[in-house]
Structure formats: C-alpha cells, structure tokens
PDB file of N, CA and C in Angstrom:
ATOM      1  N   UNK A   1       0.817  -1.195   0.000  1.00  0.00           N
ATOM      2  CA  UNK A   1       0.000   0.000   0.000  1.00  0.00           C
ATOM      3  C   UNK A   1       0.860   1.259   0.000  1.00  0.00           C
ATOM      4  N   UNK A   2       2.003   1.417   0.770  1.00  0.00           N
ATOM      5  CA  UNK A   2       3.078   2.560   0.681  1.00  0.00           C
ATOM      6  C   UNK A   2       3.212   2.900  -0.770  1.00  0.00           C
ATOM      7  N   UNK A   3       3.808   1.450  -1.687  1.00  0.00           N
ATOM      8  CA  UNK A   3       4.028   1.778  -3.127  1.00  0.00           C
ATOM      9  C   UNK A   3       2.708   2.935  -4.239  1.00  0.00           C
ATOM     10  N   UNK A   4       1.860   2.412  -3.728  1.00  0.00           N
ATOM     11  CA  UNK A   4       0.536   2.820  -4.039  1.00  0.00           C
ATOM     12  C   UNK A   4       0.010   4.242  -3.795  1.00  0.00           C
ATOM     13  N   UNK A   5       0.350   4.153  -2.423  1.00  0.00           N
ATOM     14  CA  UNK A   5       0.148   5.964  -2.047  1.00  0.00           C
ATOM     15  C   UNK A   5       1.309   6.738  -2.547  1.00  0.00           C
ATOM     16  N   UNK A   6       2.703   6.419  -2.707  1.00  0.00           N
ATOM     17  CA  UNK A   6       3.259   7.068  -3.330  1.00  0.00           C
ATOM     18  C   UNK A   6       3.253   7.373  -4.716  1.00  0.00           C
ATOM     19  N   UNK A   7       3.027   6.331  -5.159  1.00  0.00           N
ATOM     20  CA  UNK A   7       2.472   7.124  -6.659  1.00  0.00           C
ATOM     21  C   UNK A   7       1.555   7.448  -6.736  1.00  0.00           C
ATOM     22  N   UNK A   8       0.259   7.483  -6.180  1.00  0.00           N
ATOM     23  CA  UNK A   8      -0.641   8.107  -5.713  1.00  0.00           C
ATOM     24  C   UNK A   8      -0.240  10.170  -5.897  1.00  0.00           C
ATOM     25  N   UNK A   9       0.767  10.229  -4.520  1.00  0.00           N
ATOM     26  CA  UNK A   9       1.214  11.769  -3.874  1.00  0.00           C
ATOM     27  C   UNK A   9       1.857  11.652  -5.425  1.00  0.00           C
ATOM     28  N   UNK A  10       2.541  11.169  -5.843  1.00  0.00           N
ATOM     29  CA  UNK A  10       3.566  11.291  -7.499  1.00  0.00           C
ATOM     30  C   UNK A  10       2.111  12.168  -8.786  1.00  0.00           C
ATOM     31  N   UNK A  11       1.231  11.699  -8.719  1.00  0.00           N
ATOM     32  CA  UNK A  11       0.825  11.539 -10.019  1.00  0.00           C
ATOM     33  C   UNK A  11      -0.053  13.166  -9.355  1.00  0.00           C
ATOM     34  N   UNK A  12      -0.584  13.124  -7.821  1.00  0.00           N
ATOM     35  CA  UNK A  12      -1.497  13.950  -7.576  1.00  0.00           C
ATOM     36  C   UNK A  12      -0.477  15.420  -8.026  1.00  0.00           C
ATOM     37  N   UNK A  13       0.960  15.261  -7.363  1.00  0.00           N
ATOM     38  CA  UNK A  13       1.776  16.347  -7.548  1.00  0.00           C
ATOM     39  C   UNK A  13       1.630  17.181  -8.813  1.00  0.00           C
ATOM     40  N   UNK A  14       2.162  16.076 -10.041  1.00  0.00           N
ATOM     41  CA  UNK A  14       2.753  16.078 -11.271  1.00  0.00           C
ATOM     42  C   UNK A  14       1.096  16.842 -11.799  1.00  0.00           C
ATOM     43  N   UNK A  15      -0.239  16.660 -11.238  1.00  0.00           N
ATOM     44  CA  UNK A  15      -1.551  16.920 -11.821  1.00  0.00           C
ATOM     45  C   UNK A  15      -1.929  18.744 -11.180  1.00  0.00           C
ATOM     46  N   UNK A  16      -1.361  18.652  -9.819  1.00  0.00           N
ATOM     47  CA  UNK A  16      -1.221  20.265  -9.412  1.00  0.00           C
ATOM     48  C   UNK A  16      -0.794  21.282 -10.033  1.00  0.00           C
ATOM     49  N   UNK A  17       0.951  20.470 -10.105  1.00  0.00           N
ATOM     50  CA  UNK A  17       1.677  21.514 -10.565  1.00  0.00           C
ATOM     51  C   UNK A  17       1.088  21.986 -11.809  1.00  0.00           C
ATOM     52  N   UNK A  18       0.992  21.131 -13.124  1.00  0.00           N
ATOM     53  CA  UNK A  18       0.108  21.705 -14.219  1.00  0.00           C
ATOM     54  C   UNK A  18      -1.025  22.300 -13.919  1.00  0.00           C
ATOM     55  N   UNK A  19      -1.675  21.906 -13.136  1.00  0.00           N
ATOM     56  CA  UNK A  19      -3.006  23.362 -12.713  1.00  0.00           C
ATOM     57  C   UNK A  19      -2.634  24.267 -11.903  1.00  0.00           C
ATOM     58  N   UNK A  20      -0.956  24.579 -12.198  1.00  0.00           N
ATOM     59  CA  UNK A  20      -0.665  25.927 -11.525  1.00  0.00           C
ATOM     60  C   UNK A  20      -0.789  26.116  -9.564  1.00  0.00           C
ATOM     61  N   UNK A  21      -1.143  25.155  -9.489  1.00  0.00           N
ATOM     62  CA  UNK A  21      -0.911  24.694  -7.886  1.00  0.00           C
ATOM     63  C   UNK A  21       0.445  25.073  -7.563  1.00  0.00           C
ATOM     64  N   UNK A  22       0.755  25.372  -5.849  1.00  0.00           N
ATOM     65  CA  UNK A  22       2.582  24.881  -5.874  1.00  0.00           C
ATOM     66  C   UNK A  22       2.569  23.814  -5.004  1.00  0.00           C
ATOM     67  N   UNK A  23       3.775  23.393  -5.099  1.00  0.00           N
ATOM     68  CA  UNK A  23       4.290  21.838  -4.436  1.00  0.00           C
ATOM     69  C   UNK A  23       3.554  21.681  -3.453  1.00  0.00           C
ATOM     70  N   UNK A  24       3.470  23.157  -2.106  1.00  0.00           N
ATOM     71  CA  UNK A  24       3.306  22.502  -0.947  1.00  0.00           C
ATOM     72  C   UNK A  24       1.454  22.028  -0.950  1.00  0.00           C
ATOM     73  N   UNK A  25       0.921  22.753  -1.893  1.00  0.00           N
ATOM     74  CA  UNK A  25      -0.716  22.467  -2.102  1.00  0.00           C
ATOM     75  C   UNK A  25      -0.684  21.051  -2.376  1.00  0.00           C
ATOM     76  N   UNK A  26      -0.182  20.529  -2.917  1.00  0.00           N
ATOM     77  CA  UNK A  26       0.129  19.279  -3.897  1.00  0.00           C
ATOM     78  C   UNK A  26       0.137  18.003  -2.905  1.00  0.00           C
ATOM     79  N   UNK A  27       0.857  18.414  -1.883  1.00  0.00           N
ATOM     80  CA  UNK A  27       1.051  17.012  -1.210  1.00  0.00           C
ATOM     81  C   UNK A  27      -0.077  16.918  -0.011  1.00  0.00           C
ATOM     82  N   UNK A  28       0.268  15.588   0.793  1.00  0.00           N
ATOM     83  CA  UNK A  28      -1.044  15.752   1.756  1.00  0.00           C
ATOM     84  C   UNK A  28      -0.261  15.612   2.668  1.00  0.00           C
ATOM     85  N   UNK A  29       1.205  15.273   2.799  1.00  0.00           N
ATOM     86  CA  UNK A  29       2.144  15.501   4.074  1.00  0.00           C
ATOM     87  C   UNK A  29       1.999  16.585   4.811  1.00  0.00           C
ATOM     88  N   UNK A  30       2.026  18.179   3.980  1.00  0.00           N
ATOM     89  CA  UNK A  30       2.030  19.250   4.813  1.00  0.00           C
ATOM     90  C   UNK A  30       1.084  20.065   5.240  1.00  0.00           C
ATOM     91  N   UNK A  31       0.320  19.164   6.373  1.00  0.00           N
ATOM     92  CA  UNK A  31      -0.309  19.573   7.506  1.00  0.00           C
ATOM     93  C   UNK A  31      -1.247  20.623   8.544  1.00  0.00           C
ATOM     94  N   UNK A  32       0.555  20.632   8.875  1.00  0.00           N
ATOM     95  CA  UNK A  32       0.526  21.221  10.614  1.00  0.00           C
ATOM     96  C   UNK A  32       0.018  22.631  10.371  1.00  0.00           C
ATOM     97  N   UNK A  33      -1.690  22.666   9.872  1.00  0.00           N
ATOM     98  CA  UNK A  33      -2.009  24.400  10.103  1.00  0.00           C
ATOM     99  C   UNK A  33      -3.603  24.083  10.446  1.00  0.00           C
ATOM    100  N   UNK A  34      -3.815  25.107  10.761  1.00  0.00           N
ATOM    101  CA  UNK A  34      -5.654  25.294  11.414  1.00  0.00           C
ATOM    102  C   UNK A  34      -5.914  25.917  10.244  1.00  0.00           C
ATOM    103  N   UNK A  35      -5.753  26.680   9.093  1.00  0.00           N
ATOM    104  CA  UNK A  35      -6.695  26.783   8.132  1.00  0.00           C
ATOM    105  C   UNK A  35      -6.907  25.583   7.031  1.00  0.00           C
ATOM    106  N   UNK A  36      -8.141  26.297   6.138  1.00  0.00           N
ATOM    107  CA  UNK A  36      -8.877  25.375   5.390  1.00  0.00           C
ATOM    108  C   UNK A  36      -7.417  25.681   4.500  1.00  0.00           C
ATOM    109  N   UNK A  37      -7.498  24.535   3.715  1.00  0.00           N
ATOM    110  CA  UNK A  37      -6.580  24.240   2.127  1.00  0.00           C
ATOM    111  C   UNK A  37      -6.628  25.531   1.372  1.00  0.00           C
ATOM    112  N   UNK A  38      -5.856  26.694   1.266  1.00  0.00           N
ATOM    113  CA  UNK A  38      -5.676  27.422  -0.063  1.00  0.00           C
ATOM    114  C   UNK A  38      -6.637  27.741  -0.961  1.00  0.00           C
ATOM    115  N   UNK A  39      -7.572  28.280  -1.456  1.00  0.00           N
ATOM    116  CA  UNK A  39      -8.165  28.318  -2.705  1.00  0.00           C
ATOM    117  C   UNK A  39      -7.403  28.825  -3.677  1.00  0.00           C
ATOM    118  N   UNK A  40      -7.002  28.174  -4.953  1.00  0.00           N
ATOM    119  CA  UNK A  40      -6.581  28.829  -5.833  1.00  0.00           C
ATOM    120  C   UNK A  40      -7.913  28.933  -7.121  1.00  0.00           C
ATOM    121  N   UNK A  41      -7.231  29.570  -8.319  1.00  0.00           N
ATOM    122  CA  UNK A  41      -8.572  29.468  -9.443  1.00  0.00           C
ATOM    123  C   UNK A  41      -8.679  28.677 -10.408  1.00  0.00           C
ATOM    124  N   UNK A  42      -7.782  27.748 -10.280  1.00  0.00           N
ATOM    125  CA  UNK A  42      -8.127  26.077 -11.041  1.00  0.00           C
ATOM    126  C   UNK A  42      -8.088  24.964  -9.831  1.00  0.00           C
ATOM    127  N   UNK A  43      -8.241  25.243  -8.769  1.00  0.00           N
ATOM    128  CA  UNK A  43      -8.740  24.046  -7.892  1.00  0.00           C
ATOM    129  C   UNK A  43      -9.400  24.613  -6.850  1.00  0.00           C
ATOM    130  N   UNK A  44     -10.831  24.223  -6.823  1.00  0.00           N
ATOM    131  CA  UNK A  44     -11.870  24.039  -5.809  1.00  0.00           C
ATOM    132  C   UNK A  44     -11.926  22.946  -4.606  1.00  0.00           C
ATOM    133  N   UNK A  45     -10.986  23.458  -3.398  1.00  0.00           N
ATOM    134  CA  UNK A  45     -11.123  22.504  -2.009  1.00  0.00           C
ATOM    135  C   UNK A  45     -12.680  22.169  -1.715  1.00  0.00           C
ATOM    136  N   UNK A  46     -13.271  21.137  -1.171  1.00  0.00           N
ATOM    137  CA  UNK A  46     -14.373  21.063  -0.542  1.00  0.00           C
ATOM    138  C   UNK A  46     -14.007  20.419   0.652  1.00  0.00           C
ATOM    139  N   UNK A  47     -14.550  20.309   1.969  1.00  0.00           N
ATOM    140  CA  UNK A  47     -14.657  20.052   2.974  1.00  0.00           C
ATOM    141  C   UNK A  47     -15.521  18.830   2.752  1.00  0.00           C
ATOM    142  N   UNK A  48     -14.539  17.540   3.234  1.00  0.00           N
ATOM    143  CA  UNK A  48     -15.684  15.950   3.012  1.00  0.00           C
ATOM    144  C   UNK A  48     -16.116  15.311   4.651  1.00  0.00           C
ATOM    145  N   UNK A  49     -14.875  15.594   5.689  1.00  0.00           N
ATOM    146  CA  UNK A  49     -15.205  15.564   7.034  1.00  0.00           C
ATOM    147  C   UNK A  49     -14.322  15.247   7.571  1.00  0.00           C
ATOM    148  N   UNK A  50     -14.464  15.057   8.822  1.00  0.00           N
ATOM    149  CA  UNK A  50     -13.271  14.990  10.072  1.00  0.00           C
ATOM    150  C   UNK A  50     -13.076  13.732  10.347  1.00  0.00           C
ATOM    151  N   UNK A  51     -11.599  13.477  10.719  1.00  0.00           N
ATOM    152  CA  UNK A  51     -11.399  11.975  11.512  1.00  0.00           C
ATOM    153  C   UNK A  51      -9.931  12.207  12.685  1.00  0.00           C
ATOM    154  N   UNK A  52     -10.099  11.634  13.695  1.00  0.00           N
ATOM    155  CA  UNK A  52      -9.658  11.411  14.515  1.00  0.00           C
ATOM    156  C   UNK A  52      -8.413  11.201  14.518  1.00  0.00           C
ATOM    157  N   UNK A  53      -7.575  10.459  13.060  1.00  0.00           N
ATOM    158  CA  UNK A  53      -5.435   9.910  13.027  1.00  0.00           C
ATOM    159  C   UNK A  53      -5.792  10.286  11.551  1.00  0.00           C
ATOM    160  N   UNK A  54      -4.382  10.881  11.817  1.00  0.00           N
ATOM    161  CA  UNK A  54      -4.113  11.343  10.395  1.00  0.00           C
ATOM    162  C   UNK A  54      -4.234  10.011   9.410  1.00  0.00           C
ATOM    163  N   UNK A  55      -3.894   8.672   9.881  1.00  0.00           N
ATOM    164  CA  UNK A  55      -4.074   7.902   9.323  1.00  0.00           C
ATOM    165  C   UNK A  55      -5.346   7.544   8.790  1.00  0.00           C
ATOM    166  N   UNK A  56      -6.410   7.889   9.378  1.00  0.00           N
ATOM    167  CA  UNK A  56      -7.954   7.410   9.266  1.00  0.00           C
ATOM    168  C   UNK A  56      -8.262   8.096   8.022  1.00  0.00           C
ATOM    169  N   UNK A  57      -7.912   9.799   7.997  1.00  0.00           N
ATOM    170  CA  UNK A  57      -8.275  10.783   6.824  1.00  0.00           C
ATOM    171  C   UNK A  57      -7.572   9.998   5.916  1.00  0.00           C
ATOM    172  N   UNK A  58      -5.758   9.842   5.544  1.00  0.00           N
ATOM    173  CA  UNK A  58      -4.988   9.441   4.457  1.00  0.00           C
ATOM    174  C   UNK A  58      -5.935   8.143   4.117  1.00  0.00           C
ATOM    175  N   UNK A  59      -6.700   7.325   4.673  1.00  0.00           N
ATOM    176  CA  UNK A  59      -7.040   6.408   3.981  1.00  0.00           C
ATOM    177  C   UNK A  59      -8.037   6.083   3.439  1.00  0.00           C
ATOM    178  N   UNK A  60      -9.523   7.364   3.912  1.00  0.00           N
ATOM    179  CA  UNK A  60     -10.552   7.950   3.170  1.00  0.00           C
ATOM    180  C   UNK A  60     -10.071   8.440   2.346  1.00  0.00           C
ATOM    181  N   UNK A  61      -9.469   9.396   2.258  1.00  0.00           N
ATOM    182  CA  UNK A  61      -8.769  10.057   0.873  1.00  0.00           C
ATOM    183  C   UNK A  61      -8.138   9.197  -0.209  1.00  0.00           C
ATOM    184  N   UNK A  62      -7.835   7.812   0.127  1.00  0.00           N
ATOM    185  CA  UNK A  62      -7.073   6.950  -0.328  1.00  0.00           C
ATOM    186  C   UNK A  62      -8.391   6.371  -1.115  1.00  0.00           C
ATOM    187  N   UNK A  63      -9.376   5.924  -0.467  1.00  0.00           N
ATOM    188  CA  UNK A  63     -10.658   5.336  -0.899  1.00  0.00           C
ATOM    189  C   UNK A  63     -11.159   6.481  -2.009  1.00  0.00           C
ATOM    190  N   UNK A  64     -11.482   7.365  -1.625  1.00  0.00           N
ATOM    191  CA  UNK A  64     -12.509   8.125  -2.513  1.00  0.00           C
ATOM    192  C   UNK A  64     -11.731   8.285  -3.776  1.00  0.00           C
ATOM    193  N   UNK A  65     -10.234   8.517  -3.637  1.00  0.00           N
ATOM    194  CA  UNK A  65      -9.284   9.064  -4.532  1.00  0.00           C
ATOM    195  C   UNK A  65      -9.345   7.657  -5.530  1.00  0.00           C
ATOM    196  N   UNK A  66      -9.956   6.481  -5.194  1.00  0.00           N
ATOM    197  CA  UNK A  66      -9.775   5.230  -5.945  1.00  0.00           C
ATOM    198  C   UNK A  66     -11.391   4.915  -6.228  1.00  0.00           C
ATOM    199  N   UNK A  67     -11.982   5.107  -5.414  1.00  0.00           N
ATOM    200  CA  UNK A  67     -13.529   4.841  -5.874  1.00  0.00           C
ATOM    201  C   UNK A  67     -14.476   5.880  -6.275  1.00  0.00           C
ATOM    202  N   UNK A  68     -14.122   6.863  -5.520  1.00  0.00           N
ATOM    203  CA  UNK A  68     -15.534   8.054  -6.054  1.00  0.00           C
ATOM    204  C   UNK A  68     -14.629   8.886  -6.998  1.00  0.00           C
ATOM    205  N   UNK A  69     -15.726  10.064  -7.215  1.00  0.00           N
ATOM    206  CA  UNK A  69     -15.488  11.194  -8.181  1.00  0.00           C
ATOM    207  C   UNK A  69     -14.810  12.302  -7.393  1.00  0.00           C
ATOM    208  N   UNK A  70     -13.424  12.093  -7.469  1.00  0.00           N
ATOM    209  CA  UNK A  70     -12.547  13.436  -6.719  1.00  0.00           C
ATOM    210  C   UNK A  70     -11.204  13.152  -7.901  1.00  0.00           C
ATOM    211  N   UNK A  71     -10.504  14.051  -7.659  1.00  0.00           N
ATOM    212  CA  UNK A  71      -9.056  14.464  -8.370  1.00  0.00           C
ATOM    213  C   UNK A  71      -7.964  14.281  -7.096  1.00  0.00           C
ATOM    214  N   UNK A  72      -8.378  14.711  -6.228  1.00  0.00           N
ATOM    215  CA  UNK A  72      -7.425  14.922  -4.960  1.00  0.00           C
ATOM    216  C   UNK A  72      -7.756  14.860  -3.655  1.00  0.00           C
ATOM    217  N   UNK A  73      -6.988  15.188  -2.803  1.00  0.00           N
ATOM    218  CA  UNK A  73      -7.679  14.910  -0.937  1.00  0.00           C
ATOM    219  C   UNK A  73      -6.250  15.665  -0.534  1.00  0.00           C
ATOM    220  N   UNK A  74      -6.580  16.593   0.330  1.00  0.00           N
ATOM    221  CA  UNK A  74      -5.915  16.681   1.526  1.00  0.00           C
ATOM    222  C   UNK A  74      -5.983  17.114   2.973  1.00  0.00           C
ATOM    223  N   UNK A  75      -5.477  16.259   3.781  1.00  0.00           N
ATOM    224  CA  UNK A  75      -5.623  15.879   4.891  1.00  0.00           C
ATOM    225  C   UNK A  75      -5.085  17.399   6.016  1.00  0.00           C
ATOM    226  N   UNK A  76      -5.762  17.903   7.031  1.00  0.00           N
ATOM    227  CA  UNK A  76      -5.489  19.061   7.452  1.00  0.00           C
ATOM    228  C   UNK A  76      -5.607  18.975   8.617  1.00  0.00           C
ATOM    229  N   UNK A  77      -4.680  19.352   9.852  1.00  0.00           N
ATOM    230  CA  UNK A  77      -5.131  19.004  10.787  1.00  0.00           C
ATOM    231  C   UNK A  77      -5.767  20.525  11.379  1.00  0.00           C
ATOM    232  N   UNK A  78      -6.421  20.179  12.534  1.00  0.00           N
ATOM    233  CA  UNK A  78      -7.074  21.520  12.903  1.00  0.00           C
ATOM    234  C   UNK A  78      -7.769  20.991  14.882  1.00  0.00           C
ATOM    235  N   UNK A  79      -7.571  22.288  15.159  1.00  0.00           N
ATOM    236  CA  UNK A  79      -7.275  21.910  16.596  1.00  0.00           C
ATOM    237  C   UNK A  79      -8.768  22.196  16.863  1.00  0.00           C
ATOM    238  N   UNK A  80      -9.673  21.333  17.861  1.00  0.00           N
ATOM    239  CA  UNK A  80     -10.788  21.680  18.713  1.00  0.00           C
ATOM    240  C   UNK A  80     -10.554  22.034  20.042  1.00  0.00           C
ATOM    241  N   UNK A  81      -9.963  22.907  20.494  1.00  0.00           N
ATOM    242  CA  UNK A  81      -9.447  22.789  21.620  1.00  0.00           C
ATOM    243  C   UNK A  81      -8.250  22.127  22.603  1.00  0.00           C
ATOM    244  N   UNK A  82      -8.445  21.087  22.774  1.00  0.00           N
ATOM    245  CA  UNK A  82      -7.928  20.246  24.144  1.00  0.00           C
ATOM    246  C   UNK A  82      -7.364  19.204  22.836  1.00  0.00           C
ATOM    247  N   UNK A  83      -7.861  19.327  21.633  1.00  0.00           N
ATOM    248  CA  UNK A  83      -7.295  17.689  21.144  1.00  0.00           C
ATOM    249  C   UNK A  83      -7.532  18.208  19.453  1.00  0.00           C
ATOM    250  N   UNK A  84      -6.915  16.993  18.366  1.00  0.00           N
ATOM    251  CA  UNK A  84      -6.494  17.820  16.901  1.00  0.00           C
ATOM    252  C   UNK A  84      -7.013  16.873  16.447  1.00  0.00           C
ATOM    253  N   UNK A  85      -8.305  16.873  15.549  1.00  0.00           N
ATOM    254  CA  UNK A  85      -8.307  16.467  14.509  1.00  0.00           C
ATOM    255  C   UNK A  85      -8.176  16.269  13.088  1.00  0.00           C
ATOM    256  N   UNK A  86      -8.138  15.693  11.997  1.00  0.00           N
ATOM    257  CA  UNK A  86      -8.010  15.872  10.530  1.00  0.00           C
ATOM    258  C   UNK A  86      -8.913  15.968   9.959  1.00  0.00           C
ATOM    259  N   UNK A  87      -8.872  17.201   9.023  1.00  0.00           N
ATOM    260  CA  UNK A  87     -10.324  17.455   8.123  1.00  0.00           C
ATOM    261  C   UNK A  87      -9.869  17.005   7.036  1.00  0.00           C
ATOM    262  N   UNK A  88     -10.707  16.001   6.349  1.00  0.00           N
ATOM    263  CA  UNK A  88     -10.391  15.756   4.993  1.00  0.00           C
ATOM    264  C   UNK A  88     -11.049  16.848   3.863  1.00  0.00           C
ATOM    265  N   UNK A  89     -10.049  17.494   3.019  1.00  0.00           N
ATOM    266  CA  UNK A  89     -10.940  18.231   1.523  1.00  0.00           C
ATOM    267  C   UNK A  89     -10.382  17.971   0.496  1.00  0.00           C
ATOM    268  N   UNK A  90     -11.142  17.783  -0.475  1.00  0.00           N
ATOM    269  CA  UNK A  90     -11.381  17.052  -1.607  1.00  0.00           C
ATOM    270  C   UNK A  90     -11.608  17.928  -3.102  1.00  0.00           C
ATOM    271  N   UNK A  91     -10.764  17.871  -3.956  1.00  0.00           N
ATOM    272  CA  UNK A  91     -11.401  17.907  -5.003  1.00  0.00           C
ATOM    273  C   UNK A  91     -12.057  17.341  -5.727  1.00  0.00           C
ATOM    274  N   UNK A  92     -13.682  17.866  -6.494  1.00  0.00           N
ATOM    275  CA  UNK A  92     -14.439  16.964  -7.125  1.00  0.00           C
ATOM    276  C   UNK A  92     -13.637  16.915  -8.768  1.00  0.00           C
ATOM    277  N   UNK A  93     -13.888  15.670  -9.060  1.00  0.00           N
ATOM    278  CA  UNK A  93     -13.508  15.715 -10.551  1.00  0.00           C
ATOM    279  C   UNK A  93     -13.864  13.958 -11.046  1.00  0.00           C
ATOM    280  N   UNK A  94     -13.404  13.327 -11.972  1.00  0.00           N
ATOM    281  CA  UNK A  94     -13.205  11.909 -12.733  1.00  0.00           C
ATOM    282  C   UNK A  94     -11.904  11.130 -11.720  1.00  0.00           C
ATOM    283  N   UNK A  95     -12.601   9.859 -11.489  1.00  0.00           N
ATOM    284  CA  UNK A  95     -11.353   9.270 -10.703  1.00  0.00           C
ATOM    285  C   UNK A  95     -10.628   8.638 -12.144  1.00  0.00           C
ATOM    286  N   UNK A  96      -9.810   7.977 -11.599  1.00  0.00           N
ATOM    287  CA  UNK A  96      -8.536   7.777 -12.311  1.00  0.00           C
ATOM    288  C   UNK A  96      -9.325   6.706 -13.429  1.00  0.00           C
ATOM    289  N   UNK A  97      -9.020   6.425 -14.443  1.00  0.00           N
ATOM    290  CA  UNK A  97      -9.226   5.581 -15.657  1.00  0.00           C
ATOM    291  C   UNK A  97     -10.943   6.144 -16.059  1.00  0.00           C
ATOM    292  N   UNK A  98     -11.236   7.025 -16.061  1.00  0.00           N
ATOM    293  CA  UNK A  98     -12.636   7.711 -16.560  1.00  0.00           C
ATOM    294  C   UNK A  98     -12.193   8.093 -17.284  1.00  0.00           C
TER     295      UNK A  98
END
C-alpha cells in the first residue's frame, strides 16, 4: 500500500503543478495548520469531514481518490481545543481511468 500511495502523492503532484498549484498544495504531508486548504482558481477545495489519526483521513482520501469522483484529498489538521483532529478536503472531478 506505501508503493501505491506514493504514486498516488507522485501523479497527484505532477496533476497540481500543471493546474498551476505549488508543491506545498500538492502534497497531503504538509499539515501542521488550522486553516482550510488554499483556494486557488483552477482548484476548488471542498470540505468531506473529520477523523480522529491522520491515518484514518490518508485512507478515506485513499478510498474516494480510488472509488468516487474526486481528483485529490488533503488531509489538514485543525485543533478543537484540548485535542487535533483531521479534516479531509477534496477535489471533485473523474477518478482515475474515466
């Protein structure tokens, strides 16, 4: 599954950067902030929902990014107080082989 998500983060990168994204939008490693994802004007973030380990979001994002209609996911953490959870947001678009 590592092999998988990395070309996964590979292909999502290589699909940003051409929509004028920069690197750090691109990946779902970089994190560590309380705001929502960036809006730029060729990619529309949506808010899909919260989970508890960063691991739980990377692997909804992993799902939808393989079964539903999105382009991308990234994982954000964001503090409620006393404790941090991950918001997953999503771009809508054609999953992969559409």
């Amino acid at each position: 599954m590592k092999l998988a998500r990395k070309a996964i983060i590979t292909i999502m990168t290589v699909l940003a950067l051409l929509a004028g994204a920069s690197a750090a939008a691109a990946t779902t490693a970089s994190a560590a902030t309380t705001a929502a994802p960036s809006l730029t004007p060729n990619i529309a973030w949506k808010y899909w929902s919260s989970y508890g380990t960063l691991h739980a979001c990377n692997a909804e994002g992993d799902h939808l990014y393989l079964m539903e209609n999105i382009l991308t996911w990234k994982c954000v953490e964001y503090t409620e107080g006393d404790y941090f959870v991950w918001e997953l947001f999503v771009v809508l678009g054609h999953p992969p082989g559409s």
